[in-house]
Protein backbone atom coordinates (compact mmCIF):
# COMPACT_ATOMS: atom_id res chain seq x y z
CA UNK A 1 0.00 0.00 0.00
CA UNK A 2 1.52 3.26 -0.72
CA UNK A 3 0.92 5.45 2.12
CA UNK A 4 2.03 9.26 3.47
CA UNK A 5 3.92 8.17 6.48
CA UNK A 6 7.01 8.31 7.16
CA UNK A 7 7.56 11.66 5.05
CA UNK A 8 9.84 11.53 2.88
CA UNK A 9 12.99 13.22 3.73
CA UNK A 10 15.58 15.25 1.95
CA UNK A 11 17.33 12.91 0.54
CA UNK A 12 14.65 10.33 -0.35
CA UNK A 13 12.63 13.45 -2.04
CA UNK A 14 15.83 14.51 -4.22
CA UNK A 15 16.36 10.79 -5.19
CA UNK A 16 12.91 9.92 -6.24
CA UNK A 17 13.00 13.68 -8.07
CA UNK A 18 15.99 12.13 -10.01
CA UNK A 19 14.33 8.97 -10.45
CA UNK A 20 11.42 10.59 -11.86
CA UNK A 21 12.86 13.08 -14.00
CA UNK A 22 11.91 15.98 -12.55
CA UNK A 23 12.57 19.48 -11.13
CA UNK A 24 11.90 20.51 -7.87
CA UNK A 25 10.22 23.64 -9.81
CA UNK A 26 7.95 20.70 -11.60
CA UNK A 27 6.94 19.37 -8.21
CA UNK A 28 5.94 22.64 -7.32
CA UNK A 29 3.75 22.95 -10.09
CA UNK A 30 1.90 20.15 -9.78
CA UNK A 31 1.05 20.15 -6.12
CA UNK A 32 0.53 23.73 -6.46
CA UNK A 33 2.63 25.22 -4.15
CA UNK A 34 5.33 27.78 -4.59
CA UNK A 35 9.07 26.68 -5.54
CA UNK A 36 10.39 28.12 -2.42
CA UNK A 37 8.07 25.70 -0.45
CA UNK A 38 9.81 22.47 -2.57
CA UNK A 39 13.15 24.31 -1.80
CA UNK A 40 12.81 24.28 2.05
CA UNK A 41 11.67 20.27 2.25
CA UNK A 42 14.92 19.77 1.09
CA UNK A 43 16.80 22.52 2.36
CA UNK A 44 18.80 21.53 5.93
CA UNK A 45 17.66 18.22 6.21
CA UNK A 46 13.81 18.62 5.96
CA UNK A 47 11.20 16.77 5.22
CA UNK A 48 8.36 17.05 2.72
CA UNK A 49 4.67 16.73 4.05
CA UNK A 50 2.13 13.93 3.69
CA UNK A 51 0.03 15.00 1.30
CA UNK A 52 3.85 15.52 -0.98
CA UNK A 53 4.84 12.05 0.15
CA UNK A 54 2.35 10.50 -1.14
CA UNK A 55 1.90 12.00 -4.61
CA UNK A 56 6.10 11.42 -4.78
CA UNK A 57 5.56 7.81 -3.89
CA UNK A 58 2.34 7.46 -6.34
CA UNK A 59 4.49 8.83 -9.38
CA UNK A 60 7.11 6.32 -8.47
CA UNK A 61 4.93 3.02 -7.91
CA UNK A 62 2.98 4.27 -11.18
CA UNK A 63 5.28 6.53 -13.73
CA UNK A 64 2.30 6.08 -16.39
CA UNK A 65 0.87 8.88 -14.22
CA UNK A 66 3.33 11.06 -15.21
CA UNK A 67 1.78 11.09 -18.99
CA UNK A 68 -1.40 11.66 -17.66
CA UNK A 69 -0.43 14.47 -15.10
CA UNK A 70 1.27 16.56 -18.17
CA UNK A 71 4.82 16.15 -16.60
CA UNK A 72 7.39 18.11 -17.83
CA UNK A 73 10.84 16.60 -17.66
CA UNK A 74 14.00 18.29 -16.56
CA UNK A 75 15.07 21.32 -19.06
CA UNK A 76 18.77 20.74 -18.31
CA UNK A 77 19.05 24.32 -17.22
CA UNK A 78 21.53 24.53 -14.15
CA UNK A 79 23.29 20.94 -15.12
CA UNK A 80 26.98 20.43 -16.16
CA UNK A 81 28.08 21.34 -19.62
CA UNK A 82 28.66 18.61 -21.69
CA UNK A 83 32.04 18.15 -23.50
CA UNK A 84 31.76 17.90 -26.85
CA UNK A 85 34.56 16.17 -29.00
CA UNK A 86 35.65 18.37 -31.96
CA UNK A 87 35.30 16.96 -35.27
CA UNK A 88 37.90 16.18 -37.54
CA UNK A 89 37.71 18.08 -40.81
């Protein structure tokens, strides 16, 4: 049964955010709530609420959802550049 307890914390909610695909901005979105809000569950430790929990845990037990739900995946924005190798003329 997926359930709301225990909230997930910090690190579970960033782990399941990269399993999933997703911003914390995305998250946001979809439970309605500010990006600040997503930003302190996982600021210093914290945890994310039930009602957060439980979508999280929903999306992960059932990605299909995601389709349905109008996810957006990651943009990229913020990541790493990627190394290109030159090409050889």
């Amino acid at each position: 049964m997926i359930t709301a307890r225990p909230h997930l914390a910090a690190e579970e909610l960033l782990r399941a955010l990269d399993k999933l695909d997703m911003e914390q901005a995305e998250l946001a979105r979809l439970l309605d709530v500010g990006p600040s809000t997503v930003r302190n569950w996982v600021a210093a430790g914290g945890e994310a609420p039930g009602y957060a929990s439980l979508f999280v845990r929903l999306l992960l037990e059932r990605p299909e959802l995601k389709t349905l739900l109008g996810v957006r995946p990651r943009s990229g924005r913020g990541r790493p550049v990627k190394v290109r190798e030159r090409r050889k003329s």
